[in-house]
Protein backbone atom coordinates (compact mmCIF):
# COMPACT_ATOMS: atom_id res chain seq x y z
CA UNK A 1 -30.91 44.94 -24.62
CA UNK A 2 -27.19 44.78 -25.18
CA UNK A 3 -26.20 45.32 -21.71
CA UNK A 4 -28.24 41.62 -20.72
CA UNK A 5 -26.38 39.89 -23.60
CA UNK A 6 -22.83 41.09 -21.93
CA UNK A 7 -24.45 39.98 -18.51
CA UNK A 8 -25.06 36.66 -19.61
CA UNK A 9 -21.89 36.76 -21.68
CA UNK A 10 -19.62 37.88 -18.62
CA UNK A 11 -21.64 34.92 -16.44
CA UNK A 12 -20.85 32.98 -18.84
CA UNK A 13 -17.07 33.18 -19.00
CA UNK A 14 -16.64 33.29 -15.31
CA UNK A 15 -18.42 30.19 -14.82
CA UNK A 16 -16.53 28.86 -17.91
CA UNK A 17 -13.09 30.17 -16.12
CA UNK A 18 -14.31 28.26 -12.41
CA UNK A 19 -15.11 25.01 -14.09
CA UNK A 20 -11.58 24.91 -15.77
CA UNK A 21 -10.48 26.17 -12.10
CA UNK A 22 -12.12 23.42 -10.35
CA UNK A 23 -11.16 20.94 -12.76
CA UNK A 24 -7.50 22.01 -12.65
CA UNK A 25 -7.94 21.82 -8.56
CA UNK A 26 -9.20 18.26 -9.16
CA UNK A 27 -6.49 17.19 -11.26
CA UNK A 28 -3.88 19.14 -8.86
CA UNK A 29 -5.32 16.79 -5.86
CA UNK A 30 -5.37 13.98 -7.84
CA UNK A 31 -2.09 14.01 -8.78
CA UNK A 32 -1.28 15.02 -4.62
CA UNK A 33 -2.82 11.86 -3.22
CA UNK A 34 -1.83 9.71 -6.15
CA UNK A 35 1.46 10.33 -5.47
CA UNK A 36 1.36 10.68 -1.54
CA UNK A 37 -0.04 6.84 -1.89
CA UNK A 38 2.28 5.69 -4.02
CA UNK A 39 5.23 7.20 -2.26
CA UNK A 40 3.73 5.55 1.29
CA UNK A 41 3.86 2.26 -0.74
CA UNK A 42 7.57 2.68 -1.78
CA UNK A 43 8.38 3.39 1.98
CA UNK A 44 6.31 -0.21 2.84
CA UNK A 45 8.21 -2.26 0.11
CA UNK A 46 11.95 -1.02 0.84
CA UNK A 47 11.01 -1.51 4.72
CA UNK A 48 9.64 -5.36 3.50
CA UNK A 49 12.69 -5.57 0.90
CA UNK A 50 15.21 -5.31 3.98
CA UNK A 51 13.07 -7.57 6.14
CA UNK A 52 13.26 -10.11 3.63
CA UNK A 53 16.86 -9.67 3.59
CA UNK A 54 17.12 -10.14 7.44
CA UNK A 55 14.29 -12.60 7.74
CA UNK A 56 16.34 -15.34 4.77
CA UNK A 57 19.53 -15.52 6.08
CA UNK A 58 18.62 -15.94 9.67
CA UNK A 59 16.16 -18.72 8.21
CA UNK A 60 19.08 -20.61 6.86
CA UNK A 61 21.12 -20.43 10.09
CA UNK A 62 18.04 -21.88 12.22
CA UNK A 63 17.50 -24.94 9.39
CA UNK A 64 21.23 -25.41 9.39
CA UNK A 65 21.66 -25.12 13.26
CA UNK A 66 18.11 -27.49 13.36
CA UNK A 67 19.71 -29.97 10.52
CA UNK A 68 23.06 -30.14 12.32
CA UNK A 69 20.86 -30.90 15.92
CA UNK A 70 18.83 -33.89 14.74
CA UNK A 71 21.78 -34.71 12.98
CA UNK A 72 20.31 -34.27 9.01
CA UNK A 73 20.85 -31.12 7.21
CA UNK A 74 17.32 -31.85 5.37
CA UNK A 75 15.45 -31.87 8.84
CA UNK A 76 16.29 -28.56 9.98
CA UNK A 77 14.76 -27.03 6.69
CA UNK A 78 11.94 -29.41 6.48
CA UNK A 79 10.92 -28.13 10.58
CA UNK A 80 10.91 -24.74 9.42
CA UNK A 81 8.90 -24.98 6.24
CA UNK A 82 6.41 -26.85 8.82
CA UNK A 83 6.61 -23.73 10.71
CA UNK A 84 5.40 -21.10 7.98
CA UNK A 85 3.31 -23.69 6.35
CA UNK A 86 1.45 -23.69 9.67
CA UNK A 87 2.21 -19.63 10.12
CA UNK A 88 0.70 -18.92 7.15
CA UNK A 89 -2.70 -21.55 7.62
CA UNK A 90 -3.24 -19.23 11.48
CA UNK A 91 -3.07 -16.20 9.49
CA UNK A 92 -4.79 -17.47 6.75
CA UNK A 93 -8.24 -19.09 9.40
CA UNK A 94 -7.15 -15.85 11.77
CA UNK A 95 -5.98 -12.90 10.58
CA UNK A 96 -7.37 -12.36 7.02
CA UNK A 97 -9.91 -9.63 7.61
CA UNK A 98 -8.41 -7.50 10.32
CA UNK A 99 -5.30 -7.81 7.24
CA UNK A 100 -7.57 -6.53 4.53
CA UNK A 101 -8.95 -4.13 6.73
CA UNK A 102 -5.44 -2.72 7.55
CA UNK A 103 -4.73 -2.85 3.98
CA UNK A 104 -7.60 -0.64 2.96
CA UNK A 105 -7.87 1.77 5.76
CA UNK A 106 -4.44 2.27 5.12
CA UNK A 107 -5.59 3.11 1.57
CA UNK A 108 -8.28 4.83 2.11
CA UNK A 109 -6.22 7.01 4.71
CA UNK A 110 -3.81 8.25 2.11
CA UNK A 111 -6.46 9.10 -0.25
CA UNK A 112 -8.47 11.27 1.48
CA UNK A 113 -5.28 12.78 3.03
CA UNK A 114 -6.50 12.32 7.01
């Protein structure tokens, strides 16, 4: 009867020891996409960060360069505020979904590590 009891013990303890395994492998992968994500998101906001910084600048030249054409400085900035207001309304009616879709295929991609 003893030798069951150490059966059932041993079972036991090696199904105790591949739950902690598998839970330790979860944690492991966690951790792996978590920071594979997170890392792909860094990458995406330096890459914005330095389009910004390109993007301002060359803003102010064309509302200056505008301003100085119709010959008021307020006019060139006031044409291309109309432009992004109107930029941002076509992405806004246009582009929202196939955005959001990016956005969280882009996710999901990273997550699941395909």
């Amino acid at each position: 009867m003893g030798g069951i009891t150490e059966h059932f013990d041993q079972l036991f303890d090696k199904t105790k020891d591949y739950t902690q395994t598998n839970i330790e492998l979860l944690k492991l992968k966690l951790v792996d996409k978590t920071s594979s994500l997170i890392s792909s998101l860094v990458v995406i906001l330096v890459v914005f960060i330095c389009l910004l910084l390109f993007i301002i600048p060359l803003n102010l030249g064309i509302a200056l360069f505008l301003g100085s054409i119709f010959g008021k400085l307020w006019l060139g900035f006031l044409i291309v505020a109309v432009f992004y207001l109107i930029l941002l309304l076509l992405v806004l009616l246009f582009f929202r979904k196939f955005i959001s879709r990016l956005i969280r295929n882009f996710i999901i991609r990273n997550l699941l590590g395909n």
